[in-house]
N, C-alpha and C. Protein backbone atom coordinates (compact mmCIF):
# COMPACT_ATOMS: atom_id res chain seq x y z
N UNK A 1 18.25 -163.48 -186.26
CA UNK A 1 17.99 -164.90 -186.08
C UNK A 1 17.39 -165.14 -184.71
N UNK A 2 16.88 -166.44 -184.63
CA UNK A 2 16.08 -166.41 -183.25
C UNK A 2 16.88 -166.78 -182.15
N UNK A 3 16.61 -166.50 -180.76
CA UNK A 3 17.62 -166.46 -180.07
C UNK A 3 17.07 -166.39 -178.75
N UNK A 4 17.69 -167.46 -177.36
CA UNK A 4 17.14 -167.24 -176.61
C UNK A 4 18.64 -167.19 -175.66
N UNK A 5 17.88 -166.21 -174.24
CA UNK A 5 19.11 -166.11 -173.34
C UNK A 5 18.71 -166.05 -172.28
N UNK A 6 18.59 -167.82 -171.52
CA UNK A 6 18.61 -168.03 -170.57
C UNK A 6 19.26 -167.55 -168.74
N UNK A 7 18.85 -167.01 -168.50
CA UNK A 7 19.27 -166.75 -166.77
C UNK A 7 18.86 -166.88 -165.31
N UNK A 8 19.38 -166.96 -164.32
CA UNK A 8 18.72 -166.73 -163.33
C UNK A 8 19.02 -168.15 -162.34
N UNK A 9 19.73 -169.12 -162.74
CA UNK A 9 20.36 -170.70 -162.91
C UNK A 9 20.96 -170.36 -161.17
N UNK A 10 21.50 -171.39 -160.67
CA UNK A 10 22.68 -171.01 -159.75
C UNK A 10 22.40 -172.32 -158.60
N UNK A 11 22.73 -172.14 -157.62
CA UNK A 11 23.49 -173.40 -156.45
C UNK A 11 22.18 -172.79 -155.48
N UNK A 12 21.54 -173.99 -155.03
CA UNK A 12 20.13 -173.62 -153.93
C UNK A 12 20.21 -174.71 -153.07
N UNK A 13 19.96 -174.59 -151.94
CA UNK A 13 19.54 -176.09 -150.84
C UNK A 13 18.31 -176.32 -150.97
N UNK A 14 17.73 -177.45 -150.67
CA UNK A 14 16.23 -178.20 -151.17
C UNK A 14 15.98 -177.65 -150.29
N UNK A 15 13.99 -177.45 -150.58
CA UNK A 15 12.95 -176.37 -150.48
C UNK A 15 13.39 -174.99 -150.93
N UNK A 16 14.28 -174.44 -151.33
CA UNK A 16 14.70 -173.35 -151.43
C UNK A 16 14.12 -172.83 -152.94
N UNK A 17 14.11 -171.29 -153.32
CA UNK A 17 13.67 -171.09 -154.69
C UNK A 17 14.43 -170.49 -155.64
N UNK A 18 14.30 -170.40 -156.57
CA UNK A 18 15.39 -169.64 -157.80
C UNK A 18 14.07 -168.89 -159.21
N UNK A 19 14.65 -168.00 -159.50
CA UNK A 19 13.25 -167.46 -161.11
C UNK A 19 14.25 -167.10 -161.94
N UNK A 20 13.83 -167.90 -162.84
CA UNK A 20 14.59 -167.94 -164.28
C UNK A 20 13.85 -167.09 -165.00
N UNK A 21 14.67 -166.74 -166.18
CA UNK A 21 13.78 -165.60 -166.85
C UNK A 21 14.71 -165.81 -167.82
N UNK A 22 14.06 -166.02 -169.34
CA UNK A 22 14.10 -165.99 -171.14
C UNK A 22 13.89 -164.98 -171.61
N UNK A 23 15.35 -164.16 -172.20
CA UNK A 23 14.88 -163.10 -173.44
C UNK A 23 15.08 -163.83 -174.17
N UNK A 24 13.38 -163.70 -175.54
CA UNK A 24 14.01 -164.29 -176.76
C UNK A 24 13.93 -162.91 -177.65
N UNK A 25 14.29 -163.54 -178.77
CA UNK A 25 14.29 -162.20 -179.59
C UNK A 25 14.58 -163.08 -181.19
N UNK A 26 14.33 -162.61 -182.43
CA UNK A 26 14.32 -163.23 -183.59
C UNK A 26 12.73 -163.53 -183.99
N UNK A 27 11.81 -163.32 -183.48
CA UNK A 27 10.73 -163.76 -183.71
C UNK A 27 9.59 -163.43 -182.86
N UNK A 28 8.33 -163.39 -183.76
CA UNK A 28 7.35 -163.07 -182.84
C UNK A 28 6.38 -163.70 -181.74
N UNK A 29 7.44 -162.80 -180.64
CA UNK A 29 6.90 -163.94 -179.40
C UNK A 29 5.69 -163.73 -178.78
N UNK A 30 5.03 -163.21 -179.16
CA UNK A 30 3.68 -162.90 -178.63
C UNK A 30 2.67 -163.93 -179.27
N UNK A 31 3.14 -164.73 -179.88
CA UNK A 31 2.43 -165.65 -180.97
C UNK A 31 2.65 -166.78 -180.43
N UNK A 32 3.18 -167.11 -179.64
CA UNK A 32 4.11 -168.44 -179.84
C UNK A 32 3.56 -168.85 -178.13
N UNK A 33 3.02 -170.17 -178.16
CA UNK A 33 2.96 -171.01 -177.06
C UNK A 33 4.48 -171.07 -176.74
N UNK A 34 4.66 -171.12 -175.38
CA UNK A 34 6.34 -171.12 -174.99
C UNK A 34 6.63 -171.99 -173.83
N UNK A 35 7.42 -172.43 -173.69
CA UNK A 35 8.21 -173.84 -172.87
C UNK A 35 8.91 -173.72 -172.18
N UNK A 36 9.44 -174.35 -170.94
CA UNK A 36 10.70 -174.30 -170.36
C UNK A 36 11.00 -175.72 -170.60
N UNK A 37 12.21 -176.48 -170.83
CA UNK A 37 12.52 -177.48 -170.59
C UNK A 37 13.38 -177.65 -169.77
N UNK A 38 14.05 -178.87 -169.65
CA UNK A 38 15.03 -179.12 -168.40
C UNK A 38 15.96 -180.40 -168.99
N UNK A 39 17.53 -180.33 -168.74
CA UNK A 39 17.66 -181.66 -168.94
C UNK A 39 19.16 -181.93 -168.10
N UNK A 40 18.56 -182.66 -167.42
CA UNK A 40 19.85 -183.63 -166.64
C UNK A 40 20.60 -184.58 -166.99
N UNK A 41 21.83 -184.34 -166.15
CA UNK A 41 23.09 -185.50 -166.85
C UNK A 41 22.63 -186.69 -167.24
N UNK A 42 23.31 -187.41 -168.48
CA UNK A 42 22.53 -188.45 -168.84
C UNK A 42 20.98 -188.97 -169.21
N UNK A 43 20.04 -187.87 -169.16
CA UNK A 43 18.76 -187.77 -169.45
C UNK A 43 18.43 -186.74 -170.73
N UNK A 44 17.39 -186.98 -171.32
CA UNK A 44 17.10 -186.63 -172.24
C UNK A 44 16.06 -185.28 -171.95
N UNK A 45 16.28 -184.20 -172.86
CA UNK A 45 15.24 -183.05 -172.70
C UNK A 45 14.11 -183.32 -172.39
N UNK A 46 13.45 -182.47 -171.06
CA UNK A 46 12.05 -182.80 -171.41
C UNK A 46 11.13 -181.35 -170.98
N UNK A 47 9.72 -181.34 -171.07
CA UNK A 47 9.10 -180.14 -171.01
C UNK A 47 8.86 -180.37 -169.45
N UNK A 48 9.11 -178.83 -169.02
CA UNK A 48 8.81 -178.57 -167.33
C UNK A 48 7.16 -178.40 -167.63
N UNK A 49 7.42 -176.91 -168.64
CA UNK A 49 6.31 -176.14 -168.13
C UNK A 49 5.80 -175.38 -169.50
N UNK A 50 4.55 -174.96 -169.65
CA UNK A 50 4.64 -174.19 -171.16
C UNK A 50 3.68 -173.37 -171.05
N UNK A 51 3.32 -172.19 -171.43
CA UNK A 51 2.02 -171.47 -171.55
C UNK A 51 2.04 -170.87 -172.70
N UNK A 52 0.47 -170.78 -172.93
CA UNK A 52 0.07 -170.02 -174.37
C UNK A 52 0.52 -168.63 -174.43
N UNK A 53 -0.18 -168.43 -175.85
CA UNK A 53 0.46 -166.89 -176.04
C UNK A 53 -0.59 -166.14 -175.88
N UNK A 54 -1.88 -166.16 -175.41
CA UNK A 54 -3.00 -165.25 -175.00
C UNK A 54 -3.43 -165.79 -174.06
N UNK A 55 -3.99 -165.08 -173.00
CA UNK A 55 -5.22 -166.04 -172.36
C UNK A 55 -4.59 -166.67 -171.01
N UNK A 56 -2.92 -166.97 -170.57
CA UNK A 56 -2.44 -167.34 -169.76
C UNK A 56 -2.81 -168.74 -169.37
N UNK A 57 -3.45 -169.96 -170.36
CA UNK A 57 -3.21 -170.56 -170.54
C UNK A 57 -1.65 -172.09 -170.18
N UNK A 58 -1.80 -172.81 -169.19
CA UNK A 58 -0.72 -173.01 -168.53
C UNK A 58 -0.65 -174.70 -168.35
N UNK A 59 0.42 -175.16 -168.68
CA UNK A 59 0.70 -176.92 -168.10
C UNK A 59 1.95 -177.24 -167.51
N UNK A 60 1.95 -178.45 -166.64
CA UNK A 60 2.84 -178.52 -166.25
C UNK A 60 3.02 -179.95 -166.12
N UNK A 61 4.87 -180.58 -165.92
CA UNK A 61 5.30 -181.71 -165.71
C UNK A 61 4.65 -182.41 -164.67
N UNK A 62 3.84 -183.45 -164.55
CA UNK A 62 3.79 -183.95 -162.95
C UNK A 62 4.50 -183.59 -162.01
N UNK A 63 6.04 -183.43 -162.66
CA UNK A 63 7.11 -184.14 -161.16
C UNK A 63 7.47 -182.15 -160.77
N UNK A 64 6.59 -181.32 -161.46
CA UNK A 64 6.76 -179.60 -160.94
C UNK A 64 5.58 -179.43 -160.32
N UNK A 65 4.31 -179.77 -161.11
CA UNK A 65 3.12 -179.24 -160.37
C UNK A 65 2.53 -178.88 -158.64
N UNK A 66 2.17 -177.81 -158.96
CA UNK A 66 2.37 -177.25 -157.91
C UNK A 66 3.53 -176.22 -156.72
N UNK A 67 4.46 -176.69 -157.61
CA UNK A 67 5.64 -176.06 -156.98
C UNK A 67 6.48 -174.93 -157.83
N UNK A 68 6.29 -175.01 -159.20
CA UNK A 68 6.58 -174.51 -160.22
C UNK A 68 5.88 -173.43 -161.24
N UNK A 69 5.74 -172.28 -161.14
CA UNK A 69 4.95 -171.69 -162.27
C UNK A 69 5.63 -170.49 -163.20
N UNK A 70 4.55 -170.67 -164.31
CA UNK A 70 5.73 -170.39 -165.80
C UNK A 70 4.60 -169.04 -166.00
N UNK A 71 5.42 -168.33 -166.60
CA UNK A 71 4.69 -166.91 -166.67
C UNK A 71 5.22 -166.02 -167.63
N UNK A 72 4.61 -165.10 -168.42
CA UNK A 72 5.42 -164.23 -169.43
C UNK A 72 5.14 -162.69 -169.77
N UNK A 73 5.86 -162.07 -170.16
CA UNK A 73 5.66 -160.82 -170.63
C UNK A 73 5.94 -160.45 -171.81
N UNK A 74 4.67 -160.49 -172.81
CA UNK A 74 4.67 -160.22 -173.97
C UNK A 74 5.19 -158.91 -174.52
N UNK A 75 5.54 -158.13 -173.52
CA UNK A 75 6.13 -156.66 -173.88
C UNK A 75 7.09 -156.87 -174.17
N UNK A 76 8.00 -157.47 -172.87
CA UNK A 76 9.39 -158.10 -172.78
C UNK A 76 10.12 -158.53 -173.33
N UNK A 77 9.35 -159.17 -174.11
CA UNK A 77 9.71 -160.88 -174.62
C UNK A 77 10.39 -161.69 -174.08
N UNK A 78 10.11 -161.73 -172.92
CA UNK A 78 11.01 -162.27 -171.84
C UNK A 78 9.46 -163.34 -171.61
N UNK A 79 10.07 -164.38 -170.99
CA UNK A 79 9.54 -165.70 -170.18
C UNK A 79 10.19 -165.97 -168.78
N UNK A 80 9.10 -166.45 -167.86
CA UNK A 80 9.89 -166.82 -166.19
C UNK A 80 9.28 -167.77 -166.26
N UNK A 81 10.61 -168.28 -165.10
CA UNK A 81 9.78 -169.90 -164.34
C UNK A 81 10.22 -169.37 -163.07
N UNK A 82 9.03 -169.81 -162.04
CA UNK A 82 9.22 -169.34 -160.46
C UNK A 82 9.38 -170.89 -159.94
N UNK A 83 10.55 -171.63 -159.85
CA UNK A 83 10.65 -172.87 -159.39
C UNK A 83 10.52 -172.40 -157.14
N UNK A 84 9.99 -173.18 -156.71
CA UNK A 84 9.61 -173.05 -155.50
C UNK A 84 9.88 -174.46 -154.95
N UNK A 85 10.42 -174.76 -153.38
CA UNK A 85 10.27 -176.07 -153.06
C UNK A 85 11.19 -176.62 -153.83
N UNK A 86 12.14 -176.43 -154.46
CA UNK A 86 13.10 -177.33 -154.97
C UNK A 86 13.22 -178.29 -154.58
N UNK A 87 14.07 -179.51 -155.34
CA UNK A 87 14.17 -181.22 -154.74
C UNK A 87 15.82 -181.21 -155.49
N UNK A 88 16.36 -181.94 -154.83
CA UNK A 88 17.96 -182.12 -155.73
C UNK A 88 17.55 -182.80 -157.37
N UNK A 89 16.23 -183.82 -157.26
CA UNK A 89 15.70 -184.20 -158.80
C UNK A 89 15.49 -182.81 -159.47
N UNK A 90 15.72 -181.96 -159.19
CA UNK A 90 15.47 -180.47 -159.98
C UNK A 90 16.65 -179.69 -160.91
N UNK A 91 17.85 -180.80 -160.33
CA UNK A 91 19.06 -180.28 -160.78
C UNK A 91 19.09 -180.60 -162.17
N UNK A 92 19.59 -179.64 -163.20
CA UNK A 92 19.11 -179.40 -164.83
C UNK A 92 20.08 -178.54 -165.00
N UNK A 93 19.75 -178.46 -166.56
CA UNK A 93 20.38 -176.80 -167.22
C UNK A 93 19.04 -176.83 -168.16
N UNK A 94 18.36 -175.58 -167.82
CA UNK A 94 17.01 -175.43 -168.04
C UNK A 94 17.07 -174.80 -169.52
N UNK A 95 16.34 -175.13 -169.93
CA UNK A 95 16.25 -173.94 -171.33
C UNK A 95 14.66 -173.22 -171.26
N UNK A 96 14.46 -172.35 -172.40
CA UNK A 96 13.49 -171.96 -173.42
C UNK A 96 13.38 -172.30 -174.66
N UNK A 97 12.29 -172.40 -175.18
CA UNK A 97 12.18 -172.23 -176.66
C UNK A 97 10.56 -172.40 -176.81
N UNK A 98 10.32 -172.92 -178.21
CA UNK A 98 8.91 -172.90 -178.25
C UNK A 98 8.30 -173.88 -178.07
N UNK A 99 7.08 -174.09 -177.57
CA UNK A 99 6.20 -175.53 -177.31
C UNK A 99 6.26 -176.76 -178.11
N UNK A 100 6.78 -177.41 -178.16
CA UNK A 100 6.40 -178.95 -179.94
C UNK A 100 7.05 -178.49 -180.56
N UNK A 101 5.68 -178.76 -181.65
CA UNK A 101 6.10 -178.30 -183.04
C UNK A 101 6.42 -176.96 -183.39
N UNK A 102 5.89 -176.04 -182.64
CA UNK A 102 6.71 -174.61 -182.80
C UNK A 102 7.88 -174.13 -182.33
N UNK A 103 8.80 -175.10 -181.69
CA UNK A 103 10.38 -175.35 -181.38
C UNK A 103 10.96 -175.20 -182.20
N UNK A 104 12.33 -173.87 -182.26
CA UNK A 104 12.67 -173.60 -183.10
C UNK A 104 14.22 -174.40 -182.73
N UNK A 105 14.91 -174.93 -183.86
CA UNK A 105 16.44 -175.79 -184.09
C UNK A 105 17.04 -174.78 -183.05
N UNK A 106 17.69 -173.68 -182.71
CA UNK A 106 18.20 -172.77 -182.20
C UNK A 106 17.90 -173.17 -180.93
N UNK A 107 19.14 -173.29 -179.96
CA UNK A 107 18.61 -173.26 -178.44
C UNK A 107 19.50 -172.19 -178.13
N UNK A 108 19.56 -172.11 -176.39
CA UNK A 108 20.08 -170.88 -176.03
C UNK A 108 20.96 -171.70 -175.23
N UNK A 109 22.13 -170.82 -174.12
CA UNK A 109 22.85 -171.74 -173.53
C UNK A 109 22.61 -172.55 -172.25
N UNK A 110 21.14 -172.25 -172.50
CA UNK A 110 20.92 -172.51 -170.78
C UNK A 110 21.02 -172.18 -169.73
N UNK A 111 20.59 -172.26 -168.32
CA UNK A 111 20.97 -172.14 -166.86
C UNK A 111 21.18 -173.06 -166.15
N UNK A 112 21.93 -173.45 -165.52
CA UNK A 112 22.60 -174.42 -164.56
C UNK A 112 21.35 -174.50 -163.53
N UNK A 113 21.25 -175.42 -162.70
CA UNK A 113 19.73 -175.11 -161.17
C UNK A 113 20.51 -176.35 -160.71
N UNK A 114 21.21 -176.42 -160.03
CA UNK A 114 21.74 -177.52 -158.88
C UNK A 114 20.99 -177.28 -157.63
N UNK A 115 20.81 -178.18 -157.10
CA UNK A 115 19.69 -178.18 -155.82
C UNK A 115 20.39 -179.31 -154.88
N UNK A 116 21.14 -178.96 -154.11
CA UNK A 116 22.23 -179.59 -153.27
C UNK A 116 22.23 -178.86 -151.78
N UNK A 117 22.53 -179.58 -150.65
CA UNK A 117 22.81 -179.15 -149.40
C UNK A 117 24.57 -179.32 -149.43
């Protein structure tokens, strides 16, 4: 079944950096446009960051650009986000999965990213 396993989460002081990194597994990820999302207390999921599955292909949230970049290894099947410059607005429990409509029901458990002095 498909399956993702978020890591790399943890306690940072602003400007500071953290790299998350997604094994998925259940499916073929070399195919698949792929996502990070983010979602904070009381807020609703939303997309950080996403890149295609050829071509390195790449977008990002306004409130990351520039500070944030999403990257993958199709060998791996692993996915990173290199968050840089943190802001305490950064504090989430981040996920993976797939872009839109190729989002699969299945999430993973997430990573914690608190961004606190």
């Amino acid at each position: 079944q498909v399956q993702f396993v978020e890591t790399g989460g943890g306690l940072v002081q602003p400007g500071g950096s953290l790299r998350l990194s997604c094994a998925a597994s259940g499916f073929t990820f070399s195919t698949h446009t792929m996502s990070w999302y983010r979602q904070a207390p009381g807020k609703e999921r939303e997309v950080v960051a996403a890149i295609a599955s050829v071509g390195g292909s790449t977008m990002y949230a306004d409130s990351v650009k520039g500070r944030f970049t999403i990257s993958r290894d199709n060998a791996k099947n692993t996915l990173y986000l290199q968050m840089n410059s943190l802001k305490p607005e950064d504090t989430a429990v981040y996920y993976c999965n797939g872009f839109g409509s190729n989002s699969y029901s299945s999430w993973g458990q997430g990573t914690q990213v608190t961004v606190s002095s």
